[in-house]
N, C-alpha and C. Protein backbone atom coordinates (compact mmCIF):
# COMPACT_ATOMS: atom_id res chain seq x y z
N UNK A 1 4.88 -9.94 14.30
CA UNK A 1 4.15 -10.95 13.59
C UNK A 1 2.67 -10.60 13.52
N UNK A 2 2.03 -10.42 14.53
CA UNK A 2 0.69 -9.49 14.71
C UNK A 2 0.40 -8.96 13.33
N UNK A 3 1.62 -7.53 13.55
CA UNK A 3 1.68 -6.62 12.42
C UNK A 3 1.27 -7.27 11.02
N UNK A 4 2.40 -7.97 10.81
CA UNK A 4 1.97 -8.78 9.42
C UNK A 4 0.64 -9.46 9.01
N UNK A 5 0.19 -10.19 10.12
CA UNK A 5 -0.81 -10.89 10.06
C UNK A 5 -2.06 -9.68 9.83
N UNK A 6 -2.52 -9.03 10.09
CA UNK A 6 -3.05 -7.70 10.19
C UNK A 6 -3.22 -7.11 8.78
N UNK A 7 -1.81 -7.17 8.62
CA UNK A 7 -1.77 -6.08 7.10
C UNK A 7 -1.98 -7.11 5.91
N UNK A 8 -1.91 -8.55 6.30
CA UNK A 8 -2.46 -9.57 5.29
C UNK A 8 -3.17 -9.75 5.10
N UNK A 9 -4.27 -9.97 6.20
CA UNK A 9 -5.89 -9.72 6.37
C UNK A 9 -6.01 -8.82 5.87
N UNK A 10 -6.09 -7.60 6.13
CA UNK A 10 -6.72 -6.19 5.14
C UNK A 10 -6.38 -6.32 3.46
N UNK A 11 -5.27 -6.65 3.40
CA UNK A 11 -5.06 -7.00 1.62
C UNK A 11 -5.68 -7.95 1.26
N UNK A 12 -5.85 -8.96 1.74
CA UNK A 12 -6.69 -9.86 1.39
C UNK A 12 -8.55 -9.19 1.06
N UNK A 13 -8.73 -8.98 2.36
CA UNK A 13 -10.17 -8.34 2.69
C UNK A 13 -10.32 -7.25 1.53
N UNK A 14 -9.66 -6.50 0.87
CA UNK A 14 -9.44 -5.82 -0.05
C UNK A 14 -9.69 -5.76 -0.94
N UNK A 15 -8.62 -6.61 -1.30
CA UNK A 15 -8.75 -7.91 -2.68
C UNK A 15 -9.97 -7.84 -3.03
N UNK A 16 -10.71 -9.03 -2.11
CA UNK A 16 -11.57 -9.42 -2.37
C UNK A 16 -12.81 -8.23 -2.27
N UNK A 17 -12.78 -7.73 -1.28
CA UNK A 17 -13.99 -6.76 -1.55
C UNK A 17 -13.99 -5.61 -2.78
N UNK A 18 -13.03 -5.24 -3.88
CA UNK A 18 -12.64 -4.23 -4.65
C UNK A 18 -12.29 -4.74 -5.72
N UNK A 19 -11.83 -6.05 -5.48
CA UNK A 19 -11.59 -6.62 -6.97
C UNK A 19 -10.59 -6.02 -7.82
N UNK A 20 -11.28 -5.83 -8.86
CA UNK A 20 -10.45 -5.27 -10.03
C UNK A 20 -10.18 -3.58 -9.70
N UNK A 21 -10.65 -3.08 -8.83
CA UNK A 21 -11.25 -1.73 -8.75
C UNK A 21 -10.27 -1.25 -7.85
N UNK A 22 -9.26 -2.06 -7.46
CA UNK A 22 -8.10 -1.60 -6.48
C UNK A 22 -7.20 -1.48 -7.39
N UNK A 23 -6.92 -2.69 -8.66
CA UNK A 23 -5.57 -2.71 -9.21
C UNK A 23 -6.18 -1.58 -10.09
N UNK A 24 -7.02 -0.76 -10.84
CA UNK A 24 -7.07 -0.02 -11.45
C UNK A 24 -7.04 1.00 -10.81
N UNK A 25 -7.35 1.19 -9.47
CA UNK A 25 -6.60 2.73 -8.73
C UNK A 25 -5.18 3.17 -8.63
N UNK A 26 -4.74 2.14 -8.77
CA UNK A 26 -3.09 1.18 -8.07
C UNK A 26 -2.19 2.41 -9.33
N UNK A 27 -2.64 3.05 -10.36
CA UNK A 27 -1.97 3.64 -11.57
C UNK A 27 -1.88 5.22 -10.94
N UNK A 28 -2.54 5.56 -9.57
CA UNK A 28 -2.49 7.09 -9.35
C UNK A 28 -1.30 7.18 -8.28
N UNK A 29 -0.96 6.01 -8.22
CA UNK A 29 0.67 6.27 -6.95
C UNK A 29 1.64 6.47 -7.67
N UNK A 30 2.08 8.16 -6.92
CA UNK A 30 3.15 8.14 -7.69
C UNK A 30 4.23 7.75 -6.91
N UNK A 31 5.88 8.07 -7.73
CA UNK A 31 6.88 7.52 -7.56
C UNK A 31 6.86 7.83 -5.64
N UNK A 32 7.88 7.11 -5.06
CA UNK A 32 7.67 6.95 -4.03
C UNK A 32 9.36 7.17 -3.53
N UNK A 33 9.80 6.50 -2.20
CA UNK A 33 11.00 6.31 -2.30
C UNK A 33 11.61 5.15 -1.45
N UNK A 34 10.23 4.31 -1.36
CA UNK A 34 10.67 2.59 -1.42
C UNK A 34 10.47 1.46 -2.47
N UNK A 35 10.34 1.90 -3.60
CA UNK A 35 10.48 1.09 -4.24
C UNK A 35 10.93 2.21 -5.55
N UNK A 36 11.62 1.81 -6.44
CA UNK A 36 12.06 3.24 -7.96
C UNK A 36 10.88 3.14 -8.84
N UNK A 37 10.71 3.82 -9.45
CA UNK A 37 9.41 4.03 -10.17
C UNK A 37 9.69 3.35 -11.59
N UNK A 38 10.72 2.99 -11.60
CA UNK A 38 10.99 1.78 -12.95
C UNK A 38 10.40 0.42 -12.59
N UNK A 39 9.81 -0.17 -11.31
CA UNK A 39 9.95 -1.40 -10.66
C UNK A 39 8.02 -1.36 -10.43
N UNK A 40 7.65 -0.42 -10.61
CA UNK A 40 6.28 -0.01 -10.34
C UNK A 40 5.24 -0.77 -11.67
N UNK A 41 4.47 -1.87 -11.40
CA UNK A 41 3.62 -2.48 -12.66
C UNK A 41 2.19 -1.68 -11.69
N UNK A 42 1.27 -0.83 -12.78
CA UNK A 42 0.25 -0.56 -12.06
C UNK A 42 -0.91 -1.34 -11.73
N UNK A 43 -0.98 -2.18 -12.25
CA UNK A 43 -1.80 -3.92 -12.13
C UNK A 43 -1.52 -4.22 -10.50
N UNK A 44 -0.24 -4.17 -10.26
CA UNK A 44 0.15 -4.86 -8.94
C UNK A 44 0.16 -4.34 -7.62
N UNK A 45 0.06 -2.79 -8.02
CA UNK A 45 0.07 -1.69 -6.67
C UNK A 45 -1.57 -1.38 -5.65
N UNK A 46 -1.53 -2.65 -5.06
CA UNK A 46 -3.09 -2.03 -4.64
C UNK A 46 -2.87 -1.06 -2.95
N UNK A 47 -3.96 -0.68 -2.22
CA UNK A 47 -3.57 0.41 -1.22
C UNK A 47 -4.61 -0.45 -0.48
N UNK A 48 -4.09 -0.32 0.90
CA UNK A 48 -4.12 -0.67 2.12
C UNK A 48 -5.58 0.30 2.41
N UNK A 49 -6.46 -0.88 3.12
CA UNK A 49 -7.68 0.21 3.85
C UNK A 49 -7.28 0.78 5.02
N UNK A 50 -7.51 2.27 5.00
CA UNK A 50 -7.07 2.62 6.33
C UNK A 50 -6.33 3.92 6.16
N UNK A 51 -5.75 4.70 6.83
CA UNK A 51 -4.80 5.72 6.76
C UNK A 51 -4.06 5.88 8.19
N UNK A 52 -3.37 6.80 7.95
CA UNK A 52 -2.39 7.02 9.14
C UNK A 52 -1.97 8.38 9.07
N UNK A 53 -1.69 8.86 10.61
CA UNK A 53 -1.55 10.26 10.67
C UNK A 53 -0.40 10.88 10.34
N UNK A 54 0.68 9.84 10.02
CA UNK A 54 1.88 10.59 9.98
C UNK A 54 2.83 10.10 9.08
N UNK A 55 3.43 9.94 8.23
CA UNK A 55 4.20 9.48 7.17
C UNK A 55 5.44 8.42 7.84
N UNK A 56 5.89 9.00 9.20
CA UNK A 56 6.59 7.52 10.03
C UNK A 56 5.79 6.38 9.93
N UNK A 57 4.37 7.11 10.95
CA UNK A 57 3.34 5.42 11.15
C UNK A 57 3.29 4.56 10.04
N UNK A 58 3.10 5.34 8.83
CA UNK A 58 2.62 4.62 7.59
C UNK A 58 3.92 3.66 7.49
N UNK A 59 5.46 4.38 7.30
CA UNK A 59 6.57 3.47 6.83
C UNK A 59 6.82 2.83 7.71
N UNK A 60 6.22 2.65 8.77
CA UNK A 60 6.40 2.09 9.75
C UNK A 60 5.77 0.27 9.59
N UNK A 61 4.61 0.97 9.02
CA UNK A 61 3.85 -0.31 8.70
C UNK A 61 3.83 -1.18 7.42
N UNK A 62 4.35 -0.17 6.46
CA UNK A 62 4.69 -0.76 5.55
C UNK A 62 6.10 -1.64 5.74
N UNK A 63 7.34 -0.97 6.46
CA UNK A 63 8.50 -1.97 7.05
C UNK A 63 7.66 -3.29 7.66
N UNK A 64 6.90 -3.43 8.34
CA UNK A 64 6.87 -4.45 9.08
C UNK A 64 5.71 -5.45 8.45
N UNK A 65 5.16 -5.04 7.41
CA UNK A 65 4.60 -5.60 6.20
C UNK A 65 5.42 -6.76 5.48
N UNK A 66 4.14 -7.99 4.95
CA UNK A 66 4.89 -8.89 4.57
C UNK A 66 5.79 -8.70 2.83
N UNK A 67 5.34 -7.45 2.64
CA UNK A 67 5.80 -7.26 1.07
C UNK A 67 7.06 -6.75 0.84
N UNK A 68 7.77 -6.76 -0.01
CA UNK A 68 9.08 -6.12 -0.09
C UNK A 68 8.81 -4.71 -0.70
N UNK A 69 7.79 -4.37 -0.78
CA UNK A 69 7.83 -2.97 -1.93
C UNK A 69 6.91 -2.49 -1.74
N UNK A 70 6.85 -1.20 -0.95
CA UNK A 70 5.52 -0.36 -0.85
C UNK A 70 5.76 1.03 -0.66
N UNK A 71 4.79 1.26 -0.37
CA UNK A 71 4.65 3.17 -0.53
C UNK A 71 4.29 3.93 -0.07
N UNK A 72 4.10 4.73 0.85
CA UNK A 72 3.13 5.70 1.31
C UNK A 72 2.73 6.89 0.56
N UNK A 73 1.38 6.86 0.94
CA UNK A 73 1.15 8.32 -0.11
C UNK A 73 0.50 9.36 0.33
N UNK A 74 0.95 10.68 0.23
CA UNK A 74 0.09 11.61 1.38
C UNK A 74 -1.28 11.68 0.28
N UNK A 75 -2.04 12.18 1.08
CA UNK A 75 -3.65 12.33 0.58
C UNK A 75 -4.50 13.63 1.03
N UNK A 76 -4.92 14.18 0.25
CA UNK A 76 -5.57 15.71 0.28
C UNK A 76 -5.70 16.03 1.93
N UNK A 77 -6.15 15.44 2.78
CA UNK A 77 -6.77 15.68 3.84
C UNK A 77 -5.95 15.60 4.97
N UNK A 78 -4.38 15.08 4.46
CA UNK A 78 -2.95 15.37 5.13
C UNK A 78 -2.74 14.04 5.87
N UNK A 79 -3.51 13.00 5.53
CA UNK A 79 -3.20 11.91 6.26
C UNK A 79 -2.19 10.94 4.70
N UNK A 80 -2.30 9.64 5.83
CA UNK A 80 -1.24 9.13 4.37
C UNK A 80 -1.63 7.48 4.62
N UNK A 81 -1.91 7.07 3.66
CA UNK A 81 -2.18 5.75 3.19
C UNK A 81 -1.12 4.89 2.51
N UNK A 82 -0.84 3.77 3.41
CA UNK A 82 -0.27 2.55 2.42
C UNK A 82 -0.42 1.88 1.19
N UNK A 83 0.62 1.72 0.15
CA UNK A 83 0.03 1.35 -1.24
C UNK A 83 1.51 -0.08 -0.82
N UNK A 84 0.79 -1.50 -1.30
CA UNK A 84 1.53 -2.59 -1.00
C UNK A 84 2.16 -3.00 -2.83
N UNK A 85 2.98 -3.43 -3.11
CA UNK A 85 2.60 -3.98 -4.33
C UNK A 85 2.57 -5.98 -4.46
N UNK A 86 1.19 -5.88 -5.02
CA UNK A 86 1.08 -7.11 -4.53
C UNK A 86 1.57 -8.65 -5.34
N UNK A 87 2.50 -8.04 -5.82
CA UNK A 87 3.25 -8.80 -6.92
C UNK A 87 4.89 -9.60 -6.16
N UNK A 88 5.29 -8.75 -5.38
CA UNK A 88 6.51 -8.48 -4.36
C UNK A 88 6.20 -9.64 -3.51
């Protein structure tokens, strides 16, 4: 419950601090393999502040996330960031 509460706060905090400027990043995630890439609106995909070292931690947190549909995405520097969709 923690978990959730946590990863709601940061989307929220997000939200609001990025505005429009998250859902227009939200179009560079690609297909994934928790949610099909037919189900993907890029309006709705915003990303989690933060990263994680290992592609478990990330699905890890995205499982225990309040959303039904998210993503991890590796990132140049080999770490991997949560993408939530915030429509789900």
């Amino acid at each position: 419950m923690r978990g959730r509460l946590l990863i709601t706060g940061m989307v929220l905090g997000a939200t609001a601090l990025l505005g429009t400027a998250a859902t227009a990043q939200a179009a560079v995630v690609p297909a994934g393999t928790s949610a099909p890439a037919g189900e993907r609106s890029a309006s709705a995909w915003i990303p989690i502040p933060g990263t994680f070292p290992s592609s478990t931690a990330c699905n890890a947190a995205g499982a225990s996330s309040v959303y039904s549909q998210w993503d991890c995405v590796r990132l140049p520097n080999g770490r991997w960031q949560l993408w939530v969709n915030d429509a789900s």
